[in-house]
C-alpha atoms as a PDB file:
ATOM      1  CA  UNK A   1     155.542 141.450 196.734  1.00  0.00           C
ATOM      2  CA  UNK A   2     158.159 139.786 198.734  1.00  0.00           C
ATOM      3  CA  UNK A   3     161.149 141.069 199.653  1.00  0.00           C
ATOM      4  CA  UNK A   4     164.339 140.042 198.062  1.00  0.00           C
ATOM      5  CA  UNK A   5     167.488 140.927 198.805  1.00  0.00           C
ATOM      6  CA  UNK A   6     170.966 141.363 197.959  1.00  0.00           C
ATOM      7  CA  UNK A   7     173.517 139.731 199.779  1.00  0.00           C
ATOM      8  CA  UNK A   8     176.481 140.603 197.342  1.00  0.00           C
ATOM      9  CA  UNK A   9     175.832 144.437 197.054  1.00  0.00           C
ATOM     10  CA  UNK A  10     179.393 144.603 195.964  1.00  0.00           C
ATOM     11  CA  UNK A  11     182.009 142.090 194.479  1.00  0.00           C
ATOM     12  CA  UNK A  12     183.872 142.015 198.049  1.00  0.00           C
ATOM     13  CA  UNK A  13     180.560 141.322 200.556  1.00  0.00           C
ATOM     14  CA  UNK A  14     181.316 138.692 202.757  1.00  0.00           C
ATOM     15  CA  UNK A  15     178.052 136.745 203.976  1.00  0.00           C
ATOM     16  CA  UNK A  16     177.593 135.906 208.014  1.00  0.00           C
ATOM     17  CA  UNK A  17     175.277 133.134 208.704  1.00  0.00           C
ATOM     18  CA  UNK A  18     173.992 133.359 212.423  1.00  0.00           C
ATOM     19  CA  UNK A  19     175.398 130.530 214.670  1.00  0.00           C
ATOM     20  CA  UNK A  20     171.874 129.023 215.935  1.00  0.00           C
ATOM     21  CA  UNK A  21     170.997 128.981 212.331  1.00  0.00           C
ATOM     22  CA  UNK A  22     173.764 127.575 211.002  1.00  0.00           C
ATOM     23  CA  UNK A  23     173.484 124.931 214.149  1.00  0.00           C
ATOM     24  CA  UNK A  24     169.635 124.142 212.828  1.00  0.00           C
ATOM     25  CA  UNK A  25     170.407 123.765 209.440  1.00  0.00           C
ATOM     26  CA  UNK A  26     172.826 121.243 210.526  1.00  0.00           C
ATOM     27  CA  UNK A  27     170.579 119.945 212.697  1.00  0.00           C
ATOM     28  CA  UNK A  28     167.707 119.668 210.218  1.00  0.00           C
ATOM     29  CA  UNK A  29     169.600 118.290 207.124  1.00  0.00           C
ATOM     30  CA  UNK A  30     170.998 115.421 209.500  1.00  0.00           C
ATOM     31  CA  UNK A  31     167.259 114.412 210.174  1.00  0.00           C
ATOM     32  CA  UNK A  32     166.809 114.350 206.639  1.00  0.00           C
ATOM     33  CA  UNK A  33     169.263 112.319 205.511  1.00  0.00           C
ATOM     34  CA  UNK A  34     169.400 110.116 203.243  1.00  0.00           C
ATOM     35  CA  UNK A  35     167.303 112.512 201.128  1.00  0.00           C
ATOM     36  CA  UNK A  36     167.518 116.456 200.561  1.00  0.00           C
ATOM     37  CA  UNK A  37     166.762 118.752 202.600  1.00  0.00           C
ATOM     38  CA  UNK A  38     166.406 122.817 201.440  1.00  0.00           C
ATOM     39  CA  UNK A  39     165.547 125.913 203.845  1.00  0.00           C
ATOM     40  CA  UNK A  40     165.327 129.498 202.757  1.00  0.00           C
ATOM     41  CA  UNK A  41     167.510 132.061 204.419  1.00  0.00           C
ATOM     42  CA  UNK A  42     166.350 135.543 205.490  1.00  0.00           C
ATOM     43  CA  UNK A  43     168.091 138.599 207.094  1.00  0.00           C
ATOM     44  CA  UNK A  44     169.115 141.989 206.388  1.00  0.00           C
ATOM     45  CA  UNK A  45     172.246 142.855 203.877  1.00  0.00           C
ATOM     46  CA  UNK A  46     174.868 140.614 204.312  1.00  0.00           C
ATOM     47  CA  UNK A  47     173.747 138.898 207.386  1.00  0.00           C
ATOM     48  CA  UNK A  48     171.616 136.315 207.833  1.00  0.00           C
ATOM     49  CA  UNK A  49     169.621 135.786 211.162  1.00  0.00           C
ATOM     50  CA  UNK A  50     166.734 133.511 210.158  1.00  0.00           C
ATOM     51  CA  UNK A  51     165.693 130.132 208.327  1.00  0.00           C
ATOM     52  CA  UNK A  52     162.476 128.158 207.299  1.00  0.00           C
ATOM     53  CA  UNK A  53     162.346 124.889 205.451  1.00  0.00           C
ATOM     54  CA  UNK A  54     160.706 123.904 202.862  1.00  0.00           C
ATOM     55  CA  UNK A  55     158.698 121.009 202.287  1.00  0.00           C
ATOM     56  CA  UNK A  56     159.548 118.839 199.197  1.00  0.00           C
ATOM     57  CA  UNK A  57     157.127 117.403 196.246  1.00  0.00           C
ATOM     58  CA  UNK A  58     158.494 114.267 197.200  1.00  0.00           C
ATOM     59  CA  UNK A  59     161.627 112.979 199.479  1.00  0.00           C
ATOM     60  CA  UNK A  60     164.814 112.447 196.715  1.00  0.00           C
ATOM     61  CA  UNK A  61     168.620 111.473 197.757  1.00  0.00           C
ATOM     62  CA  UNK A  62     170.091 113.294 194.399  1.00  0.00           C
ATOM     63  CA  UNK A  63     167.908 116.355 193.981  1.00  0.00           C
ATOM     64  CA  UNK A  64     164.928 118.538 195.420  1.00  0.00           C
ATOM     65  CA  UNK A  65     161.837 120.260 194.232  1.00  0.00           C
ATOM     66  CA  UNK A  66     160.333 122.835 196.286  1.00  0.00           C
ATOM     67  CA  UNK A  67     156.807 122.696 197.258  1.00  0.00           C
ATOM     68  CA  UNK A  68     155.211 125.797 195.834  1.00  0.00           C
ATOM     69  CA  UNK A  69     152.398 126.207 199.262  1.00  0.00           C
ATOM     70  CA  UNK A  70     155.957 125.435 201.227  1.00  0.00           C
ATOM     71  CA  UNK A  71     157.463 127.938 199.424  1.00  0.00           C
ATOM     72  CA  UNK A  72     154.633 130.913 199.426  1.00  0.00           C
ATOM     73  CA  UNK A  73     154.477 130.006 203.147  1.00  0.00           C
ATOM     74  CA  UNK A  74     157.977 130.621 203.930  1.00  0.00           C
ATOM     75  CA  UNK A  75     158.385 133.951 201.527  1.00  0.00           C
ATOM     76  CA  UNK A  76     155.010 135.155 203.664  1.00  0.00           C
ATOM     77  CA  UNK A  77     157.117 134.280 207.200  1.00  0.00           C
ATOM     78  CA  UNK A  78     159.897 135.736 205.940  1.00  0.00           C
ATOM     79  CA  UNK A  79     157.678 139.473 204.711  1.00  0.00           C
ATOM     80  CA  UNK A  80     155.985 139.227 208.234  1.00  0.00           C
ATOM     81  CA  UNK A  81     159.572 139.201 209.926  1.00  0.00           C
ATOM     82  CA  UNK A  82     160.110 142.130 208.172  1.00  0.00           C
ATOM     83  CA  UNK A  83     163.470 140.188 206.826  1.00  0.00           C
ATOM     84  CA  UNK A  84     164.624 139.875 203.512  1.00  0.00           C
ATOM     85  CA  UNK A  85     164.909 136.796 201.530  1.00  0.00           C
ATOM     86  CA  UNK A  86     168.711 136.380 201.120  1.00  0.00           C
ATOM     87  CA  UNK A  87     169.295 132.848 199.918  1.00  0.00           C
ATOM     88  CA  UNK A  88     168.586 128.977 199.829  1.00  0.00           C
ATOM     89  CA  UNK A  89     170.704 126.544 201.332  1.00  0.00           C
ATOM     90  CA  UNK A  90     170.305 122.890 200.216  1.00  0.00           C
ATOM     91  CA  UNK A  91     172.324 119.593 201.074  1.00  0.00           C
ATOM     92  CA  UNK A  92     174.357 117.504 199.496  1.00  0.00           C
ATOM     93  CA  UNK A  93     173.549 113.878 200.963  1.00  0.00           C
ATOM     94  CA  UNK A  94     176.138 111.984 199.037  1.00  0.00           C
ATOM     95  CA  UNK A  95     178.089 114.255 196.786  1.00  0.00           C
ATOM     96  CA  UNK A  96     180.794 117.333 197.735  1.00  0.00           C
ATOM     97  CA  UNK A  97     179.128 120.704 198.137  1.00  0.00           C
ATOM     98  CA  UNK A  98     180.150 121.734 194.443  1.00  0.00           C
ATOM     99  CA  UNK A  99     176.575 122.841 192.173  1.00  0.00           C
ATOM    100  CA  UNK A 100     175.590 120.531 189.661  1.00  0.00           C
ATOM    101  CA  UNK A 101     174.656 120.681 186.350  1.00  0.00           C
ATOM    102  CA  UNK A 102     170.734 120.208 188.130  1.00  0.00           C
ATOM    103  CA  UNK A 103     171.621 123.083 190.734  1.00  0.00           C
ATOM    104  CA  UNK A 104     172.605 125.221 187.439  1.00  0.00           C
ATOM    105  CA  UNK A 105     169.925 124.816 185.347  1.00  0.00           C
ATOM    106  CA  UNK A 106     167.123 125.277 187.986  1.00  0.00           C
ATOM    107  CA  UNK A 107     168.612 128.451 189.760  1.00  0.00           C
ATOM    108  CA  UNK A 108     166.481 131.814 188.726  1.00  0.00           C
ATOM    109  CA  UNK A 109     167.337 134.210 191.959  1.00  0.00           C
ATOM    110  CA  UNK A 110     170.909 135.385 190.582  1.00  0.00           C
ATOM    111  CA  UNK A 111     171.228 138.400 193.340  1.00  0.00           C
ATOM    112  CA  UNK A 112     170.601 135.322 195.684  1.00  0.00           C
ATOM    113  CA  UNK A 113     172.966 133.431 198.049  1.00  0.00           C
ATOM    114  CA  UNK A 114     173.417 129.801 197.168  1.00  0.00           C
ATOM    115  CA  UNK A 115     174.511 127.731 199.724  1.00  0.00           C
ATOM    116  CA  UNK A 116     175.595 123.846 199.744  1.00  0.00           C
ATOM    117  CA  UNK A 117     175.897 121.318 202.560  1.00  0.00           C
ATOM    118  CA  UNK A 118     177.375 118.421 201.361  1.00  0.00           C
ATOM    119  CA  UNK A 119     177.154 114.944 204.678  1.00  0.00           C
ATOM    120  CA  UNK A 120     179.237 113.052 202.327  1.00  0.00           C
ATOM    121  CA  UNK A 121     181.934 112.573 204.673  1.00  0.00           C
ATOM    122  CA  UNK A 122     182.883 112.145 208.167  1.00  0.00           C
ATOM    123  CA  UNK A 123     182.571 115.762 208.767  1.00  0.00           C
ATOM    124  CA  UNK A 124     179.671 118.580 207.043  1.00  0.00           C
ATOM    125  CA  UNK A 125     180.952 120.947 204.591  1.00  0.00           C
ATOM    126  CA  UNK A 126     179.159 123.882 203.768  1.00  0.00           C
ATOM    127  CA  UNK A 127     179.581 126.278 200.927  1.00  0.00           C
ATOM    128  CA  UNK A 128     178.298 129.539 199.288  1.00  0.00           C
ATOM    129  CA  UNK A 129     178.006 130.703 195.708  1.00  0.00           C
ATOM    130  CA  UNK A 130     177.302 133.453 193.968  1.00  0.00           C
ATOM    131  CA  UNK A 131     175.356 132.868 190.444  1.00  0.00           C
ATOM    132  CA  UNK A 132     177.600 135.383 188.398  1.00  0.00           C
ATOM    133  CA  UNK A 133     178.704 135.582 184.637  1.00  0.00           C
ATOM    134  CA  UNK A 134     176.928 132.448 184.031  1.00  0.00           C
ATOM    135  CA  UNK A 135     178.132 130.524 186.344  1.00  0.00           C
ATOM    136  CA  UNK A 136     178.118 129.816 190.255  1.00  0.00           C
ATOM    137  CA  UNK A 137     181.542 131.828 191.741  1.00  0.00           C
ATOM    138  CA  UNK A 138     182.456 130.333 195.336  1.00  0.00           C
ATOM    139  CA  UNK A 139     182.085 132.826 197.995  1.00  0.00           C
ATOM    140  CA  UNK A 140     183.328 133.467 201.439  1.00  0.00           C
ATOM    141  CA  UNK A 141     181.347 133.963 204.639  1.00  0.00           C
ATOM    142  CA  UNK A 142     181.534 133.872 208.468  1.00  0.00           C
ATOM    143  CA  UNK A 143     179.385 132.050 211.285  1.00  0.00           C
ATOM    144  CA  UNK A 144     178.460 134.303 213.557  1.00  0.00           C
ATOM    145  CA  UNK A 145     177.957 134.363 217.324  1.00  0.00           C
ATOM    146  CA  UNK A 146     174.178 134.798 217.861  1.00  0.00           C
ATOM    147  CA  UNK A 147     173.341 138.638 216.997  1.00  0.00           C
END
């Protein structure tokens, strides 16, 4: 099986996202744009130290659907890294990093991190939920120096 984790062992857990990773995402979901762009995120606990994307069905500029090989792949590099998976950061291209009723509906990894990186304006904004009580609860986190 693959190994999921779970960032928010308690209420409180604040999430760190690695520097060079948070630098690729950035990096990646530029390149991307105008469409969506979606990476897993691995790591241990509350800290996350690795990313792979994933491929899409088909390139979209208002949502994304995973490509299930992509996906297997990246759940297979994440086991052989002997990380967990942690969460799943996708962008925003025109809208503010704020879920949707899409991003709602198609989220099934509650103990998951749920992160949002909205290039709608001048400057990136990235933000992290928490699916909880039946809906997605804003939570805090840290970019790390590289660990």
């Amino acid at each position: 099986m693959f190994p999921l984790g779970h960032p928010f062992a308690n209420k409180n857990t604040k999430l760190f996202l690695a520097g060079k990773v948070a630098k690729r995402l950035l990096t990646e979901a530029q390149e991307a744009f105008p469409y969506e762009y979606s990476a897993l995120l691995a790591g241990r606990g509350a800290d996350i130290t690795m990313h792979i994307p994933l491929r899409p069905i088909e390139p979209a500029t208002h949502f994304y659907q995973w490509d299930g090989d992509s996906l297997v792949r990246a759940l297979r590099e994440i086991s052989r890294a002997d990380l967990e998976w942690l969460g799943v950061l996708h962008t925003h291209p025109h809208s503010p990093p704020v879920p949707s009723q899409a991003d709602a509906a198609g989220w099934h990894y509650a103990q998951l991190s749920y992160w949002i990186l909205s290039l709608q304006g001048i400057q990136p904004e990235l933000r992290v939920y928490q699916w909880a009580e039946g809906a997605f609860q804003e939570r805090s986190y840290l970019i790390t120096g590289d660990r």
